[in-house]
C-alpha atoms as a PDB file:
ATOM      1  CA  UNK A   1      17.702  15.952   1.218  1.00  0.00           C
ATOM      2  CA  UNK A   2      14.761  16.347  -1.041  1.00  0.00           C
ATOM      3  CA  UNK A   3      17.013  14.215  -3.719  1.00  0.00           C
ATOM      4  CA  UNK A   4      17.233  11.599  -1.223  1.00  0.00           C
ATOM      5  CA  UNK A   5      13.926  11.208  -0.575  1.00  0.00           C
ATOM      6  CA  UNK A   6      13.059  11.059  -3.953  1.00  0.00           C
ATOM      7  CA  UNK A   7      15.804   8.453  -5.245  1.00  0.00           C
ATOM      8  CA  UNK A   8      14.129   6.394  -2.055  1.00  0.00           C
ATOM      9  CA  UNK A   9      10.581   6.737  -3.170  1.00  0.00           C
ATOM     10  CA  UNK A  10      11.653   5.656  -7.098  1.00  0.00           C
ATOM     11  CA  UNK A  11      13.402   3.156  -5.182  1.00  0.00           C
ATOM     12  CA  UNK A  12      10.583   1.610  -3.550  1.00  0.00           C
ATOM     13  CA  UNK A  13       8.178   1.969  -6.487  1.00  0.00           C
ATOM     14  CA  UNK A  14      10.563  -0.137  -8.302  1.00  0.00           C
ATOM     15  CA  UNK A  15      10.803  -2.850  -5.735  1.00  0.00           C
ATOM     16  CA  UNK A  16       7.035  -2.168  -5.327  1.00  0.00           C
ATOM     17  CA  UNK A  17       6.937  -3.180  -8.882  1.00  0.00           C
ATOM     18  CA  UNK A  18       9.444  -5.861  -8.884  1.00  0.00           C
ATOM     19  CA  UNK A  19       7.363  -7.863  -6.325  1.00  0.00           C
ATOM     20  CA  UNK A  20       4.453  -7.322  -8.486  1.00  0.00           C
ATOM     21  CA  UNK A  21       6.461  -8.900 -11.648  1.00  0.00           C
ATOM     22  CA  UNK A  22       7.458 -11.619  -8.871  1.00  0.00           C
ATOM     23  CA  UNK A  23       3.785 -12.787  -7.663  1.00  0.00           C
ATOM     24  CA  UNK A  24       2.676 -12.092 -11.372  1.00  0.00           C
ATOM     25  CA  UNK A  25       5.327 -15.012 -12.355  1.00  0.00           C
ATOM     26  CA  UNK A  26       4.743 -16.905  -9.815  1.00  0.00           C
ATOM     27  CA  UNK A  27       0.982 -17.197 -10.091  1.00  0.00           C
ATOM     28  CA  UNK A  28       1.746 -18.278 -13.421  1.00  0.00           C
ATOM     29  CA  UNK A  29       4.242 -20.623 -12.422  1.00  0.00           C
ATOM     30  CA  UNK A  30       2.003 -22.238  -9.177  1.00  0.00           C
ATOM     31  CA  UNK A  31      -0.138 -24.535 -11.690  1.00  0.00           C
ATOM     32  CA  UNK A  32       2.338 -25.999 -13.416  1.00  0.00           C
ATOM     33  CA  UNK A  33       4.334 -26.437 -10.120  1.00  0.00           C
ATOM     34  CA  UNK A  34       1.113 -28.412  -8.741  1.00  0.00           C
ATOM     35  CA  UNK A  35       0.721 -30.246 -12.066  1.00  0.00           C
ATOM     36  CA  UNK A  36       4.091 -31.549 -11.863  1.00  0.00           C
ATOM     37  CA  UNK A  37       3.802 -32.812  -8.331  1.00  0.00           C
ATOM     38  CA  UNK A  38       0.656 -34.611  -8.666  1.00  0.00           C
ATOM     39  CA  UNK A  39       2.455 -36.440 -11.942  1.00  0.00           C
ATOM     40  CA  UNK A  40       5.399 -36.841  -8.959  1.00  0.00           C
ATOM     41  CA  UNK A  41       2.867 -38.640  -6.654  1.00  0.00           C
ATOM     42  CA  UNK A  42       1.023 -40.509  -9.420  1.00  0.00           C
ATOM     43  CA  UNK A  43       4.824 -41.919 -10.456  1.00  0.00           C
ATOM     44  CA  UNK A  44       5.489 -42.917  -7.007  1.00  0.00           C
ATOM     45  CA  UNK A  45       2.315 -44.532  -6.969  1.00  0.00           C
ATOM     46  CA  UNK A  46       3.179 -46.587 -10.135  1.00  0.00           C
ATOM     47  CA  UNK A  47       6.019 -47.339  -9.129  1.00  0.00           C
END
């Protein structure tokens, strides 16, 4: 029982930790996301 609880509680503190990895990267990732779709717009607007 006590094993259990324990694999669940490393289990969580890794997807605790996973989802920090996640928003880390994706934080990173958001202003080159919103740099590329304001070159998008200013394209369409060229064009």
């Amino acid at each position: 029982m006590i094993r259990k609880l324990n694999e669940y509680m490393e289990y969580r503190k890794n997807r605790k930790a996973a989802m920090r990895a996640l928003m880390g990267l994706a934080a990173a990732l958001l202003p080159a996301l919103e740099e590329m779709t304001a070159l998008l717009s200013d394209g369409k607007r060229i064009l």
